[in-house]
PDB file of N, CA and C in Angstrom:
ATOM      1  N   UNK A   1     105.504 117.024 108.903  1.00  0.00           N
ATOM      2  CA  UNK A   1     104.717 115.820 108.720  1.00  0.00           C
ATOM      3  C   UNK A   1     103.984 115.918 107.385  1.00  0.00           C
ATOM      4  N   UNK A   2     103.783 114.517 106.676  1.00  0.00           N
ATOM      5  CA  UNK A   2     103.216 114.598 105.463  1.00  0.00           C
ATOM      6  C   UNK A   2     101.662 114.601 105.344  1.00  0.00           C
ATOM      7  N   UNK A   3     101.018 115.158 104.954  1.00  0.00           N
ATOM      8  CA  UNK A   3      99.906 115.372 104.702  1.00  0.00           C
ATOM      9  C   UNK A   3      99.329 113.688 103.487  1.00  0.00           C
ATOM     10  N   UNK A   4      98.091 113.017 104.112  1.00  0.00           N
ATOM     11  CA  UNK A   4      98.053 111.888 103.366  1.00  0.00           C
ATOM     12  C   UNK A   4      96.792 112.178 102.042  1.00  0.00           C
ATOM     13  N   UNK A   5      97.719 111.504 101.682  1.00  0.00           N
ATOM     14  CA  UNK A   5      96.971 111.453  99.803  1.00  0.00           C
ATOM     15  C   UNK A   5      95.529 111.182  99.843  1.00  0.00           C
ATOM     16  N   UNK A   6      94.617 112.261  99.856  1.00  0.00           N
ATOM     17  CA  UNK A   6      93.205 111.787  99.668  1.00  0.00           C
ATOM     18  C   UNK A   6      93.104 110.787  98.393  1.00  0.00           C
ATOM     19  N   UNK A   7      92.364 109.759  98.246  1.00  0.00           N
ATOM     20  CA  UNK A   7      92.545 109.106  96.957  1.00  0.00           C
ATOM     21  C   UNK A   7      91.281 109.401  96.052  1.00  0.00           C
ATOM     22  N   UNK A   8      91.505 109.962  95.004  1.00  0.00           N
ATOM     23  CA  UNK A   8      90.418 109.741  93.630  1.00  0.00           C
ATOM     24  C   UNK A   8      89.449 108.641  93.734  1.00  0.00           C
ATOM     25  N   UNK A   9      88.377 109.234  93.331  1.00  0.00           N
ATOM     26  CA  UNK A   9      87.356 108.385  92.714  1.00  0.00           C
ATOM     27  C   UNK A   9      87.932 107.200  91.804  1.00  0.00           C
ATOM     28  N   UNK A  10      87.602 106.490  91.956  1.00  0.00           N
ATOM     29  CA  UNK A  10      87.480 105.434  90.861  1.00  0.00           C
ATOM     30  C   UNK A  10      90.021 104.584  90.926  1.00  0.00           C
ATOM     31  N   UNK A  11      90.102 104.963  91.957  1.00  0.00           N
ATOM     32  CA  UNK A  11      91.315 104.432  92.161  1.00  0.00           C
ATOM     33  C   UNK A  11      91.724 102.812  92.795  1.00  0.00           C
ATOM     34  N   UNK A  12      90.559 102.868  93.607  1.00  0.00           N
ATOM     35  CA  UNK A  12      90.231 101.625  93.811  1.00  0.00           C
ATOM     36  C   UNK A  12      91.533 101.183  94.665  1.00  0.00           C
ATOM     37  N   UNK A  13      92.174 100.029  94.411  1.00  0.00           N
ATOM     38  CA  UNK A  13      93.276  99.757  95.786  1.00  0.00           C
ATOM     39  C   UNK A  13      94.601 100.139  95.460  1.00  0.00           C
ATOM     40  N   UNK A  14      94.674 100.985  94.006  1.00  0.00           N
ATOM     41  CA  UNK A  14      95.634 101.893  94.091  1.00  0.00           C
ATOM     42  C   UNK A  14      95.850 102.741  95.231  1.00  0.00           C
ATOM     43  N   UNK A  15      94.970 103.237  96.318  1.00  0.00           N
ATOM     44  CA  UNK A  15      95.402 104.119  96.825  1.00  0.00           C
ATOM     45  C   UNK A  15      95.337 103.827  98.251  1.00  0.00           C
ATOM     46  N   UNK A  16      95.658 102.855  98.081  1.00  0.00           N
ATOM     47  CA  UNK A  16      96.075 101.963  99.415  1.00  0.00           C
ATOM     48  C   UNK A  16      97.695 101.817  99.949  1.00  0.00           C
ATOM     49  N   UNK A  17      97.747 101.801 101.056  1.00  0.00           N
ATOM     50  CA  UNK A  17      99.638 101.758 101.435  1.00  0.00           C
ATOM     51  C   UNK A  17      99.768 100.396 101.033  1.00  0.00           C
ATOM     52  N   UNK A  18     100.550  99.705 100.315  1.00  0.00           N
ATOM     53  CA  UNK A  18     100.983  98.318 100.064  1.00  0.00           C
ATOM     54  C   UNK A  18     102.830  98.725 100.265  1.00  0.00           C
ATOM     55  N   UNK A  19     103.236  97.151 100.744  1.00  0.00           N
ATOM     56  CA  UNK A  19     104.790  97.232 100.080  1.00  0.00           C
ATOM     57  C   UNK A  19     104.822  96.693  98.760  1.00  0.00           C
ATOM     58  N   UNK A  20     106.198  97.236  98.442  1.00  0.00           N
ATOM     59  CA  UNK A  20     106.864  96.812  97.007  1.00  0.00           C
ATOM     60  C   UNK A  20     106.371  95.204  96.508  1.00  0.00           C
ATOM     61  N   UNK A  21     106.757  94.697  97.451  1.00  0.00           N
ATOM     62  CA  UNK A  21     106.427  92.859  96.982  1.00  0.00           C
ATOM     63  C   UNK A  21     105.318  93.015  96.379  1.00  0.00           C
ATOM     64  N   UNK A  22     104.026  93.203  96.947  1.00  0.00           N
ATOM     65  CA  UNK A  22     103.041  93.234  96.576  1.00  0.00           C
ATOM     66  C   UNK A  22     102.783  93.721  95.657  1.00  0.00           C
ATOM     67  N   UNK A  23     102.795  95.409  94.887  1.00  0.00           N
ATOM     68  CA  UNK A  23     102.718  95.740  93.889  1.00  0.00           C
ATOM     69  C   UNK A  23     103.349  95.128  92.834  1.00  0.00           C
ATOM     70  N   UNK A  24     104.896  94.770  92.716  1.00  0.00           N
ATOM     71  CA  UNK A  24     105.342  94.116  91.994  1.00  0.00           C
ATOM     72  C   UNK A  24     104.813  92.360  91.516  1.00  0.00           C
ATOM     73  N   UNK A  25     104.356  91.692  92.092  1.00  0.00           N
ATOM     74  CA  UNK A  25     103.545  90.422  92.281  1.00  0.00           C
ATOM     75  C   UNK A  25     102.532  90.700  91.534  1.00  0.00           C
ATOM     76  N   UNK A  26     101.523  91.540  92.185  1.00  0.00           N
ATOM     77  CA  UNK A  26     100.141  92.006  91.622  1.00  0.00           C
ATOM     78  C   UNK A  26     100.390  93.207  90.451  1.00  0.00           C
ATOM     79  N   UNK A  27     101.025  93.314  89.634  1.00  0.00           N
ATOM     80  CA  UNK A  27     100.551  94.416  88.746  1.00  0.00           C
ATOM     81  C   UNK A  27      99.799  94.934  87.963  1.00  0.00           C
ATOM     82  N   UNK A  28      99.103  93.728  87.499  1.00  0.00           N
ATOM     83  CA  UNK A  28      98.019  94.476  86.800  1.00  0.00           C
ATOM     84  C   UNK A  28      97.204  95.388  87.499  1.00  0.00           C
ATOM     85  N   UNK A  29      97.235  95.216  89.174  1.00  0.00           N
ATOM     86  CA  UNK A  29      95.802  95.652  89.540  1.00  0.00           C
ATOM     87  C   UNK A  29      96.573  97.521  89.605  1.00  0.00           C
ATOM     88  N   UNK A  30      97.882  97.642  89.754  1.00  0.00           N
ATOM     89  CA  UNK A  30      97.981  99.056  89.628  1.00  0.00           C
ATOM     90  C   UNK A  30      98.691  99.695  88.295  1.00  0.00           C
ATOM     91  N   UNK A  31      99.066  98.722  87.166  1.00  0.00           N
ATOM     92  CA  UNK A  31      98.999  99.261  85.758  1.00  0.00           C
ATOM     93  C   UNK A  31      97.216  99.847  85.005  1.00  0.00           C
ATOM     94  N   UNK A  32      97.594 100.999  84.080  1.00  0.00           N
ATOM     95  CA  UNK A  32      96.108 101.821  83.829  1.00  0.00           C
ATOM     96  C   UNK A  32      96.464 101.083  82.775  1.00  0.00           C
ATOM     97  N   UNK A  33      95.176 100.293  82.314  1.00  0.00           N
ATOM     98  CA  UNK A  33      95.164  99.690  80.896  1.00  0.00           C
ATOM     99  C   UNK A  33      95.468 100.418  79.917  1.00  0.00           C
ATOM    100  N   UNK A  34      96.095 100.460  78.172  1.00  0.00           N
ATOM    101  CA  UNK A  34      96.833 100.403  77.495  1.00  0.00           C
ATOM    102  C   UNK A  34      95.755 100.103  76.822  1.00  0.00           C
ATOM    103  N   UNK A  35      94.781 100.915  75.868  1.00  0.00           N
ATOM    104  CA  UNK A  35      93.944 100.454  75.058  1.00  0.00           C
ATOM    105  C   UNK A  35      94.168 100.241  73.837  1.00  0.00           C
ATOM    106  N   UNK A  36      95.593 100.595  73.052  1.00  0.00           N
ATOM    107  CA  UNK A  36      96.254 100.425  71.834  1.00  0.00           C
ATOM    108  C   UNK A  36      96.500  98.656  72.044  1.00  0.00           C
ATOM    109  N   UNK A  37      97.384  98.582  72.741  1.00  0.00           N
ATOM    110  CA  UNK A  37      97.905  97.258  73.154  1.00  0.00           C
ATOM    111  C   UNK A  37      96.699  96.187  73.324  1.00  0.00           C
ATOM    112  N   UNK A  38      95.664  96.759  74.290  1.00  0.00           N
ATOM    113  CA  UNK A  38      94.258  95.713  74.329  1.00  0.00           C
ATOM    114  C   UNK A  38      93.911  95.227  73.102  1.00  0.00           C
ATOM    115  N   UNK A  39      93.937  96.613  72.166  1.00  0.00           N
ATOM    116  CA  UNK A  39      93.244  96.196  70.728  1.00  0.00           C
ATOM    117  C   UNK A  39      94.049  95.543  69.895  1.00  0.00           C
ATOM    118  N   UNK A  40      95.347  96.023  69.508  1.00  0.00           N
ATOM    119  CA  UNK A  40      96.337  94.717  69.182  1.00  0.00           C
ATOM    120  C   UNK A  40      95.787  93.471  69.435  1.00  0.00           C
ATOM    121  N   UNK A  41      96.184  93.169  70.965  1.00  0.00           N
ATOM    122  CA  UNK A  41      95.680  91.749  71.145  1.00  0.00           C
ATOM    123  C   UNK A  41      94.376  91.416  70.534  1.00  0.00           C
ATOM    124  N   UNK A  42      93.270  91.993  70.542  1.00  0.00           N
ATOM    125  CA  UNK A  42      92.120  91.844  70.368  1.00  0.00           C
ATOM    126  C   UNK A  42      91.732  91.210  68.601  1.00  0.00           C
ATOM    127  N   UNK A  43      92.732  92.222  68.270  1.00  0.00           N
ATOM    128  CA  UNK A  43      92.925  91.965  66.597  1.00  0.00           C
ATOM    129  C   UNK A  43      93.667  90.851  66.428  1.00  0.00           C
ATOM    130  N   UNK A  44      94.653  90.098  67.101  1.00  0.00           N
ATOM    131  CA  UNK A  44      95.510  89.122  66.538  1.00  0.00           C
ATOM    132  C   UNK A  44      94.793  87.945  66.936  1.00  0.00           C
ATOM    133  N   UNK A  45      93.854  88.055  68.192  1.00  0.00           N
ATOM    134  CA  UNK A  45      93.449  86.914  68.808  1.00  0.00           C
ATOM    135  C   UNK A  45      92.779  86.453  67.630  1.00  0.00           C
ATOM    136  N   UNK A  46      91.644  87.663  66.868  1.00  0.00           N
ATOM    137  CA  UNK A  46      90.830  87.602  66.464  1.00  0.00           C
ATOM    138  C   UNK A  46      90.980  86.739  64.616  1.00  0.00           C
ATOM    139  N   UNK A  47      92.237  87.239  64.707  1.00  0.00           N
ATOM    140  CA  UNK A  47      92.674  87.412  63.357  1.00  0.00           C
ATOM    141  C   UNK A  47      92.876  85.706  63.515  1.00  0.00           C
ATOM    142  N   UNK A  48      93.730  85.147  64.253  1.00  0.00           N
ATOM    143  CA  UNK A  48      93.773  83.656  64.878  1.00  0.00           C
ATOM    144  C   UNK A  48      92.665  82.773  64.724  1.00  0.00           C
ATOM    145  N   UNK A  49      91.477  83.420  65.215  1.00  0.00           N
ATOM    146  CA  UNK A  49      90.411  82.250  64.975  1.00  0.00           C
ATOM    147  C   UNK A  49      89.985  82.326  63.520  1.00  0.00           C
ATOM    148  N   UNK A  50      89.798  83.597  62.944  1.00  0.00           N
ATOM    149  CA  UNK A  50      89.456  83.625  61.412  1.00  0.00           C
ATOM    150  C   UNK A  50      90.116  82.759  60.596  1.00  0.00           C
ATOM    151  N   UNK A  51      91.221  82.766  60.821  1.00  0.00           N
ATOM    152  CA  UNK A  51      92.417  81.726  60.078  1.00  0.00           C
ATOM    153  C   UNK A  51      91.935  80.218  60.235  1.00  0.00           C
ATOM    154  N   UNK A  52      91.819  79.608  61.604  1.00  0.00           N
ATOM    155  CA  UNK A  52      91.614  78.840  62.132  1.00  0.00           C
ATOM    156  C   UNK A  52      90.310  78.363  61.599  1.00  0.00           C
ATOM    157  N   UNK A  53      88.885  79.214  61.153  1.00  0.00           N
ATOM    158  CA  UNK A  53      88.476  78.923  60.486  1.00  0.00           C
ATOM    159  C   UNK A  53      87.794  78.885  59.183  1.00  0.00           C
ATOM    160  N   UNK A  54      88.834  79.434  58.466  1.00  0.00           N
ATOM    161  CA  UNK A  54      89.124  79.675  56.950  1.00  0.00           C
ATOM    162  C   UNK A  54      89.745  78.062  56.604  1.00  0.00           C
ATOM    163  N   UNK A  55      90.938  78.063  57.216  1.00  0.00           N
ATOM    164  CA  UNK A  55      91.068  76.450  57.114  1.00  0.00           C
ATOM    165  C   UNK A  55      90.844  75.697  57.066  1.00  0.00           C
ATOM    166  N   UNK A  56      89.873  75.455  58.238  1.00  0.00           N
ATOM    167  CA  UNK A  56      89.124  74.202  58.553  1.00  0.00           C
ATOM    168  C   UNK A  56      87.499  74.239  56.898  1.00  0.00           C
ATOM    169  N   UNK A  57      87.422  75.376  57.124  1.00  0.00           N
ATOM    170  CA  UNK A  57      86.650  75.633  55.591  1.00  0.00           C
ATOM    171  C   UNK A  57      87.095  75.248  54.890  1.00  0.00           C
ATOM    172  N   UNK A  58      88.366  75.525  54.398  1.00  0.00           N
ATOM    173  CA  UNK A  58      89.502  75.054  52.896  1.00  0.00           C
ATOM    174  C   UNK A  58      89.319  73.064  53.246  1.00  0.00           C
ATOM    175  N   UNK A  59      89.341  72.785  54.081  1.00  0.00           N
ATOM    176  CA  UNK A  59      89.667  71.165  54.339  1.00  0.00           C
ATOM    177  C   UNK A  59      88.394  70.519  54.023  1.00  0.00           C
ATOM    178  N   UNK A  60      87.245  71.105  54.302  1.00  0.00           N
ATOM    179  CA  UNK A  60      86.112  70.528  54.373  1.00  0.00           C
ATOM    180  C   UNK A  60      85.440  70.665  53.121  1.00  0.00           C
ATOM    181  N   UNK A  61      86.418  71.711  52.199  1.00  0.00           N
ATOM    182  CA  UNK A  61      85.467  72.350  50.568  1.00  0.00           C
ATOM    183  C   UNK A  61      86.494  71.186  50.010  1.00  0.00           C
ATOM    184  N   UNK A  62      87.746  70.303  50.154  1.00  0.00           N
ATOM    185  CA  UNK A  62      88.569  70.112  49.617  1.00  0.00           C
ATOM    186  C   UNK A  62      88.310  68.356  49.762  1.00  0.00           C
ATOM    187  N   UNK A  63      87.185  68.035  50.334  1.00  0.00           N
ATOM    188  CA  UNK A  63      86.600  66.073  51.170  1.00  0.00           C
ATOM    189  C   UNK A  63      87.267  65.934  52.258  1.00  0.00           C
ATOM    190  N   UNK A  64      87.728  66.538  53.026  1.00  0.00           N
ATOM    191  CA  UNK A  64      88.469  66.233  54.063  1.00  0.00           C
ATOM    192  C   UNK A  64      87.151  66.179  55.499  1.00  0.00           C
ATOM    193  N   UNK A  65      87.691  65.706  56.275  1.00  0.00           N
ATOM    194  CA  UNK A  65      86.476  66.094  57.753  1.00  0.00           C
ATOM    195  C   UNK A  65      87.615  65.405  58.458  1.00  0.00           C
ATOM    196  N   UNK A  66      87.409  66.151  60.209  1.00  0.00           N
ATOM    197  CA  UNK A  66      87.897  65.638  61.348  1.00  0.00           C
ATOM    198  C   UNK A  66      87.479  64.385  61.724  1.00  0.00           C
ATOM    199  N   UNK A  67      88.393  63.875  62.220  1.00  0.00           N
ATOM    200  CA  UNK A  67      88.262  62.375  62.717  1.00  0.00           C
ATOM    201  C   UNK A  67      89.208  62.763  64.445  1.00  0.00           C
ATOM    202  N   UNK A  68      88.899  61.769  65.395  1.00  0.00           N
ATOM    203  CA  UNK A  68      89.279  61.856  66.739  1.00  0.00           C
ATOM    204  C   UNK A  68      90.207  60.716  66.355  1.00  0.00           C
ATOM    205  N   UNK A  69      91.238  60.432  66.955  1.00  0.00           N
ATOM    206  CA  UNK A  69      92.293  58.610  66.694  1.00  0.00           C
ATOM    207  C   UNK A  69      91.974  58.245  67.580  1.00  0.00           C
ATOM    208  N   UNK A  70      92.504  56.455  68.101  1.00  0.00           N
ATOM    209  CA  UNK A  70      92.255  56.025  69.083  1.00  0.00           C
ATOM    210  C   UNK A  70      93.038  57.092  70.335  1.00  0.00           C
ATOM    211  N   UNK A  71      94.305  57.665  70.036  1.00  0.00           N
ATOM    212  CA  UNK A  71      95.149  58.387  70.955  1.00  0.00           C
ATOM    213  C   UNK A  71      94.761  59.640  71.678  1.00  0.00           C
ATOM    214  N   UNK A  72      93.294  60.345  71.256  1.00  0.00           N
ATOM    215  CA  UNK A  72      92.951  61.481  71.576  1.00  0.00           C
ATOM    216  C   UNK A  72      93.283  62.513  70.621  1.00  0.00           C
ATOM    217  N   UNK A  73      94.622  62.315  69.185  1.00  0.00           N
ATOM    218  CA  UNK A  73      94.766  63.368  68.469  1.00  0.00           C
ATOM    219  C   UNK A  73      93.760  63.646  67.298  1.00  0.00           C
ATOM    220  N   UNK A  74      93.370  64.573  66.776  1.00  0.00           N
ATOM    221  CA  UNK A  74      92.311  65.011  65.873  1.00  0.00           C
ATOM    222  C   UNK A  74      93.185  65.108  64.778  1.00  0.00           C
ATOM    223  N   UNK A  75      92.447  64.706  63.275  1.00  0.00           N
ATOM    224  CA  UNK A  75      92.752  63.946  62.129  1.00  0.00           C
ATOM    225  C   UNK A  75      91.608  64.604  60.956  1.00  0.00           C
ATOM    226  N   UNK A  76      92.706  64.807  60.183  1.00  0.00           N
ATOM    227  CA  UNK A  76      91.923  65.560  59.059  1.00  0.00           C
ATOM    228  C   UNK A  76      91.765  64.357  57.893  1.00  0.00           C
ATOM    229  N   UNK A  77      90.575  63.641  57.495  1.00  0.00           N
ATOM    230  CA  UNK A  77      91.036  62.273  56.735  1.00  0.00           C
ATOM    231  C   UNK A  77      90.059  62.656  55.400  1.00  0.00           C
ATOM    232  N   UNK A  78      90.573  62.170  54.625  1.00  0.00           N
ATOM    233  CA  UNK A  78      89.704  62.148  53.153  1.00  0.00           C
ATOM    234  C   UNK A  78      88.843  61.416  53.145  1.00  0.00           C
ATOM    235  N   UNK A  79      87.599  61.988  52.766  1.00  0.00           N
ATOM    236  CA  UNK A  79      86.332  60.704  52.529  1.00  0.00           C
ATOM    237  C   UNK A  79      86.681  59.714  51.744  1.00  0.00           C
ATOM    238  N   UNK A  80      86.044  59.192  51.567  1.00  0.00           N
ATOM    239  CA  UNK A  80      86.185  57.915  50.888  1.00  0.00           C
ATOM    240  C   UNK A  80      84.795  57.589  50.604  1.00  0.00           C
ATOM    241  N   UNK A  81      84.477  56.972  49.440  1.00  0.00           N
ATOM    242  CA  UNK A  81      83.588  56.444  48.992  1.00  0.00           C
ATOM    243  C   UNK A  81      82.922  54.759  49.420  1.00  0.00           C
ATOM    244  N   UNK A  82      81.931  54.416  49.677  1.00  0.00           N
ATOM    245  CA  UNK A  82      81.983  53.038  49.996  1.00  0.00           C
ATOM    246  C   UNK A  82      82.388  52.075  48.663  1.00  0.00           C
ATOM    247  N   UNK A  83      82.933  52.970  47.010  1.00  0.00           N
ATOM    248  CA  UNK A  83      82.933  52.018  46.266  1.00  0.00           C
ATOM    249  C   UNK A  83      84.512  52.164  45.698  1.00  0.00           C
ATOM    250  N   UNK A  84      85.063  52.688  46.281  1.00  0.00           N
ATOM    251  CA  UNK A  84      86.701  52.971  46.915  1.00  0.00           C
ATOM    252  C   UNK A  84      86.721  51.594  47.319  1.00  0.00           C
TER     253      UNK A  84
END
């Protein structure tokens, strides 16, 4: 007879009997995070909004500003002067 797996501190419902379905369905909760990979993401997300607003900087140093349309889409439009 098998002797049962005392479980570690800090294992949490890893060390619970589940079937396959379940683990496979749920994986994150028994994959050990990947802190290279976290930070990747962390950096590209990051790198994403910087861009996002470097741009919107470049548009706004350049007379441009957001406008909403009647349709809900957002619109980058050139000022205009009232003597335009």
């Amino acid at each position: 007879m098998k002797k049962p797996i005392d479980p570690a501190p800090g294992e949490g419902i890893r060390s619970l009997k589940t079937t396959n379905v379940f683990r496979v369905v749920n994986f994150e909760l028994y994959a050990k995070p990947n802190k290279i990979i976290m930070g990747l993401g962390l950096l590209a997300m990051g790198g994403s909004l910087v861009y996002i607003a470097y741009m919107r900087h470049k548009y706004e140093g350049m007379g441009y500003y957001s406008a909403v349309s009647e349709n809900g889409e957002e619109q980058f439009l050139k000022r205009k002067s009232r003597w335009d």
